[in-house]
Structure formats: structure tokens, C-alpha cells
C-alpha atoms as a PDB file:
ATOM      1  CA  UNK A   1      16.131  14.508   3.343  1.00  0.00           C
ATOM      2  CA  UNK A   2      14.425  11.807   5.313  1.00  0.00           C
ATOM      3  CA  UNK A   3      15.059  11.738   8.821  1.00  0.00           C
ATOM      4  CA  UNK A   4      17.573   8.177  10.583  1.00  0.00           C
ATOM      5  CA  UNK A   5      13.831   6.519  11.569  1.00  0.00           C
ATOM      6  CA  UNK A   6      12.259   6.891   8.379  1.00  0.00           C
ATOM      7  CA  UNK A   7      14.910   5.334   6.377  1.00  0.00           C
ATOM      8  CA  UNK A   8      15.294   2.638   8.490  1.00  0.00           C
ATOM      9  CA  UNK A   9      11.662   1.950   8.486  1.00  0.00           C
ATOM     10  CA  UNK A  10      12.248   1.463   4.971  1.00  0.00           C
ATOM     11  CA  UNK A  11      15.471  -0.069   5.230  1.00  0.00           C
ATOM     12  CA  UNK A  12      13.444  -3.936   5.077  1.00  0.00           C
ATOM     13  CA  UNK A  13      11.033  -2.934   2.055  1.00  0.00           C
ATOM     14  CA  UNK A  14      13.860  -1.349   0.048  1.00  0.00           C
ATOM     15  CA  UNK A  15      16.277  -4.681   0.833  1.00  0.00           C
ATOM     16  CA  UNK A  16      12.974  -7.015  -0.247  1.00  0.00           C
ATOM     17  CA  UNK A  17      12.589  -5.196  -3.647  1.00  0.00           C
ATOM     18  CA  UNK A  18      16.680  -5.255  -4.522  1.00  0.00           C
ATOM     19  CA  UNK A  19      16.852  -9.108  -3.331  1.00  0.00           C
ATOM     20  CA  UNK A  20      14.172 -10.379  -5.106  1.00  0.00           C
ATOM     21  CA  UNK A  21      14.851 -13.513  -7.200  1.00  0.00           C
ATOM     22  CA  UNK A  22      12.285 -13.248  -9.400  1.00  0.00           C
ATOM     23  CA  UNK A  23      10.263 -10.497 -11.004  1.00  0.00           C
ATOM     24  CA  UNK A  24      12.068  -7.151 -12.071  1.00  0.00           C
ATOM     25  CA  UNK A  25      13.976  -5.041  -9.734  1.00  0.00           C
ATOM     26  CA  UNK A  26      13.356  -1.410  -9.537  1.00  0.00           C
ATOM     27  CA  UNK A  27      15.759   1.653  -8.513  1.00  0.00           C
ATOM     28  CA  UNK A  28      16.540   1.661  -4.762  1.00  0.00           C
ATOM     29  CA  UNK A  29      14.084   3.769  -2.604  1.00  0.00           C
ATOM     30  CA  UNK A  30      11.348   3.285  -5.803  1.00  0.00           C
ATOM     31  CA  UNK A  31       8.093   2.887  -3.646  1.00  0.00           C
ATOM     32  CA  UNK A  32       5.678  -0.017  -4.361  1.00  0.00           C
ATOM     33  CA  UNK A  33       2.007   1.528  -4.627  1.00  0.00           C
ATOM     34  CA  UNK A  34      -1.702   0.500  -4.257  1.00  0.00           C
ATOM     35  CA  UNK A  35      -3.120   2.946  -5.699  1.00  0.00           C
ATOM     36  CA  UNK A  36      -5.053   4.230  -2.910  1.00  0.00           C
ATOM     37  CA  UNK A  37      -5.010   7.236  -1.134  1.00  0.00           C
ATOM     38  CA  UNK A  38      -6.383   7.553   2.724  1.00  0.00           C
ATOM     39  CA  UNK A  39      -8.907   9.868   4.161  1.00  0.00           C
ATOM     40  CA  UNK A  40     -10.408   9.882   8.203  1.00  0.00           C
ATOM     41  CA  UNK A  41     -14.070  10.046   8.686  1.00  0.00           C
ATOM     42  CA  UNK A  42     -15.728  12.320  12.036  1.00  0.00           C
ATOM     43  CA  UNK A  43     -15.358   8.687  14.089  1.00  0.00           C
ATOM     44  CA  UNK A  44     -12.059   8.253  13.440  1.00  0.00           C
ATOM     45  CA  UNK A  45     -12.221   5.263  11.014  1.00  0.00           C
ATOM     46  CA  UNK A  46      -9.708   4.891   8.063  1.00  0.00           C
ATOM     47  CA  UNK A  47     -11.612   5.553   4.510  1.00  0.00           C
ATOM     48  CA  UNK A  48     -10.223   5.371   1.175  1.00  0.00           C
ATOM     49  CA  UNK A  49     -10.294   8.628   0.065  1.00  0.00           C
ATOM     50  CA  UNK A  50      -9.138   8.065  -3.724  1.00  0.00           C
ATOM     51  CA  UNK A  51      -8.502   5.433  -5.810  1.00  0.00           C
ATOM     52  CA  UNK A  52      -6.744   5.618  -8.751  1.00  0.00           C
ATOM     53  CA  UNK A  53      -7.740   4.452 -11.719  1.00  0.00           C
ATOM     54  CA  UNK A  54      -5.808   0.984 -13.066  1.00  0.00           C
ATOM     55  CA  UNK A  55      -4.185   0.437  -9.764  1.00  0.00           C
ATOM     56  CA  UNK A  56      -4.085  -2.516  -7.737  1.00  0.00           C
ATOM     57  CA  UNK A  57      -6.436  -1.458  -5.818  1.00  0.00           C
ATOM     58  CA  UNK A  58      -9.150  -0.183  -8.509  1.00  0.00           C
ATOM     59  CA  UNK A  59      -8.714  -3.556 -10.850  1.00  0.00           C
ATOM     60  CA  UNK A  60      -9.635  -5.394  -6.761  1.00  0.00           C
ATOM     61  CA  UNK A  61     -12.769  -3.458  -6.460  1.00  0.00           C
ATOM     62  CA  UNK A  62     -11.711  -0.828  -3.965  1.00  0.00           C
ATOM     63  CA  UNK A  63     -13.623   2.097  -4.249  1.00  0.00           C
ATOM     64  CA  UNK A  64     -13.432   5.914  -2.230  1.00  0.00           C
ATOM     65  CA  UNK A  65     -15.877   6.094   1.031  1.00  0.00           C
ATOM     66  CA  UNK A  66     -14.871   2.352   1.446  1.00  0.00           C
ATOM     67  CA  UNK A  67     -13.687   1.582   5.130  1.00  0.00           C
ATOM     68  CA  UNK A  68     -10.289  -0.023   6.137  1.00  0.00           C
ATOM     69  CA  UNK A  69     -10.639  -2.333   8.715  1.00  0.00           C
ATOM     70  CA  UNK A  70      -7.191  -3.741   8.461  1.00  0.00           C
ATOM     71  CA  UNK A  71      -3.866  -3.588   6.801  1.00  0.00           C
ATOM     72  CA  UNK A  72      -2.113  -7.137   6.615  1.00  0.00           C
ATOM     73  CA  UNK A  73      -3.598  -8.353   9.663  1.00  0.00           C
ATOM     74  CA  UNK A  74      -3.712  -5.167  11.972  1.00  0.00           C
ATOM     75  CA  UNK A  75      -6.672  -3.353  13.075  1.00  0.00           C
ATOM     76  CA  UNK A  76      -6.788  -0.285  11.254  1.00  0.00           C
ATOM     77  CA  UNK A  77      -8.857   1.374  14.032  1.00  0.00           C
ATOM     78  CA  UNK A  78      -5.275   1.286  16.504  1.00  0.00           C
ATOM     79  CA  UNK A  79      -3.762   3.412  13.758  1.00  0.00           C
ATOM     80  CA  UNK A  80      -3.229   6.473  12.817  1.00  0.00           C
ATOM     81  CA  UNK A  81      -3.581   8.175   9.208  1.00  0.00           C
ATOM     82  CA  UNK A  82       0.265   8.278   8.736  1.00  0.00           C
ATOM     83  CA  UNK A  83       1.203   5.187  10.248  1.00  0.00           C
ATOM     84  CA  UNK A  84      -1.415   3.243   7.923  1.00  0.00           C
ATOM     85  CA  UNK A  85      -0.268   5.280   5.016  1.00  0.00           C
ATOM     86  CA  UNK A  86       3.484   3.743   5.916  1.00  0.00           C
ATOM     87  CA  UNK A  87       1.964   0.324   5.911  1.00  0.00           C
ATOM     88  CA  UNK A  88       0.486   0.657   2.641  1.00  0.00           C
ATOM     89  CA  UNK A  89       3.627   1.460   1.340  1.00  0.00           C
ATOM     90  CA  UNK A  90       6.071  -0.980   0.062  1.00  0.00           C
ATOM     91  CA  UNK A  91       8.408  -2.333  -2.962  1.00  0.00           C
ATOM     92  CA  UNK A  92       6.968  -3.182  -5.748  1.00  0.00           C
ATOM     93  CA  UNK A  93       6.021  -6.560  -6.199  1.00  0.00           C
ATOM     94  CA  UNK A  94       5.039  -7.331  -2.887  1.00  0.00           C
ATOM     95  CA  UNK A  95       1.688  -8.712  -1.307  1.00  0.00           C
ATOM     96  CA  UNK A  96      -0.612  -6.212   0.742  1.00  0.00           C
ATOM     97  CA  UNK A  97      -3.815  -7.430   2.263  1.00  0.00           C
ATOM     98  CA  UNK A  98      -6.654  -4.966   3.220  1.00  0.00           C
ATOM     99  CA  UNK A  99      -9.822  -6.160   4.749  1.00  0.00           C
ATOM    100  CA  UNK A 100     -12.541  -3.196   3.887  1.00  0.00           C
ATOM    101  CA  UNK A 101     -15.875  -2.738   4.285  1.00  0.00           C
ATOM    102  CA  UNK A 102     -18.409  -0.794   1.257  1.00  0.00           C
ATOM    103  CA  UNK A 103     -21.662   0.966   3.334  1.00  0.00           C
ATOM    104  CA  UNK A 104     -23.606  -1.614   5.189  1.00  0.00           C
ATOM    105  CA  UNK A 105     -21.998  -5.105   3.268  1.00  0.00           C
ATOM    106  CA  UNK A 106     -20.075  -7.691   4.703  1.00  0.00           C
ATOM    107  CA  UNK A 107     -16.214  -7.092   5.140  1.00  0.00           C
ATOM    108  CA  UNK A 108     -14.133  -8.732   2.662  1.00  0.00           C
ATOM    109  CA  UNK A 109     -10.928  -9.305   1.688  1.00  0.00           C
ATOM    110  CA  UNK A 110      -8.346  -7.754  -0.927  1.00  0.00           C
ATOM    111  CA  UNK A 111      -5.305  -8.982  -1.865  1.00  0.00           C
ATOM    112  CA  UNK A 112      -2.732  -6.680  -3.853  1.00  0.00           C
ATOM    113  CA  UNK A 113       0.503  -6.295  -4.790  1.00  0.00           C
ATOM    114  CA  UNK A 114       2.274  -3.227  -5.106  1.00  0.00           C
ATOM    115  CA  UNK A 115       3.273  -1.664  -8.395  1.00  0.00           C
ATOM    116  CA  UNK A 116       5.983   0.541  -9.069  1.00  0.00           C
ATOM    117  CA  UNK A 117       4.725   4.174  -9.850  1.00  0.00           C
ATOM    118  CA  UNK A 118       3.890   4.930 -13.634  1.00  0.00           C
ATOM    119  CA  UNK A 119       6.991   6.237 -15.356  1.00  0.00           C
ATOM    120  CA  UNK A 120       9.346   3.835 -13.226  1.00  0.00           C
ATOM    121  CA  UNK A 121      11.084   1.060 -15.323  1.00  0.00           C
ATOM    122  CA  UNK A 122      12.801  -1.802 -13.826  1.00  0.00           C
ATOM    123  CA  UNK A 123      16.725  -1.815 -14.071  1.00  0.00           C
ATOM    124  CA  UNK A 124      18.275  -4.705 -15.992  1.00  0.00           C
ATOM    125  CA  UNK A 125      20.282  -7.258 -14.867  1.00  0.00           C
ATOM    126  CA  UNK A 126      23.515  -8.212 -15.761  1.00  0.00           C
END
């Protein structure tokens, strides 16, 4: 059972994915996913410690051992491991931005959008 705070941090993402106008709607609570999964180097950065393959995130060019440097605008340096996994999460069909860095390159930007988890159909509309 989730705990009062947790649902209503999700209260907004779960409203966004039922209201959408366009696009299919998924079961209430369904979680949106990048396909990434996050790890904490010795420093204290954010790393990608999985991605999984088809995901958003692999078909953008994400790959493990990358750095996160921000998620949708916010230094990912300020937060910590659960609080960046909570803004990775959202409904499907929504926009996520994560600026990430691969060894010594230049930072660059990814753009995503979530995907409902594999087995998860939409629900039909009337």
C-alpha cells in the first residue's frame, strides 16, 4: 500500500495520462517508463546502471556507465537516487528530457517519452 505522500506525488502524472486528448489511455496508476534503471558511482554522481533493450531510452542512444547530469531541467547532482528515480517516472506518453554525459564527450541531450510497461494495453474508449 503506498503511503498519503507517494500517491499524491503521483496524483499529477496519473491525472495527465487519464486526461489526455490524444494518444491511448492506459489503466490508472500504469507507470510510464524509460527504460533505464539508475546506479551511484564512489563521487556521488547519478549513472545509468541498465538500459533495457527497445526502450526509449536504448532506441536514444543511452547506454549503462553513462552519467546523468539532469532530469528535465534539474541538476541531477542535488538529487538523490530515489528522488531521481521518481522523476524518471511518469505516464505513458509523456516527454522526459535527460542531459547525460558518455566518458570524456560532450554532454548532450535526450529527449524521450515514456512507454507503458510491456504487457500493458491501452483501455478503449467509448
Amino acid at each position: 500500500m503506498r503511503s498519503a505522500a507517494a500517491t499524491a506525488a503521483l496524483l499529477p502524472a496519473l491525472l495527465l495520462g487519464a486526461c489526455l486528448a490524444h494518444g491511448p489511455v492506459y489503466p490508472a496508476g500504469t507507470p510510464g517508463v524509460a527504460g533505464l534503471a539508475l546506479g551511484s558511482a564512489r563521487d556521488g554522481a547519478l549513472l545509468v546502471a541498465a538500459v533495457y533493450p527497445g526502450a526509449p531510452a536504448d532506441r536514444a542512444g543511452v547506454r549503462a556507465g553513462d552519467r546523468v547530469l539532469s532530469i528535465d531541467g534539474r541538476q541531477a547532482s542535488r538529487m538523490t537516487l530515489v528522488r531521481a528515480a521518481q522523476r524518471l517516472s511518469g505516464a505513458p506518453g509523456t516527454r522526459l528530457r535527460l542531459r547525460v554525459q558518455t566518458g570524456g564527450l560532450a554532454p548532450r541531450l535526450i529527449r524521450l517519452v515514456r512507454e507503458a510497461p510491456a504487457g500493458v494495453r491501452p483501455v478503449e474508449r467509448n
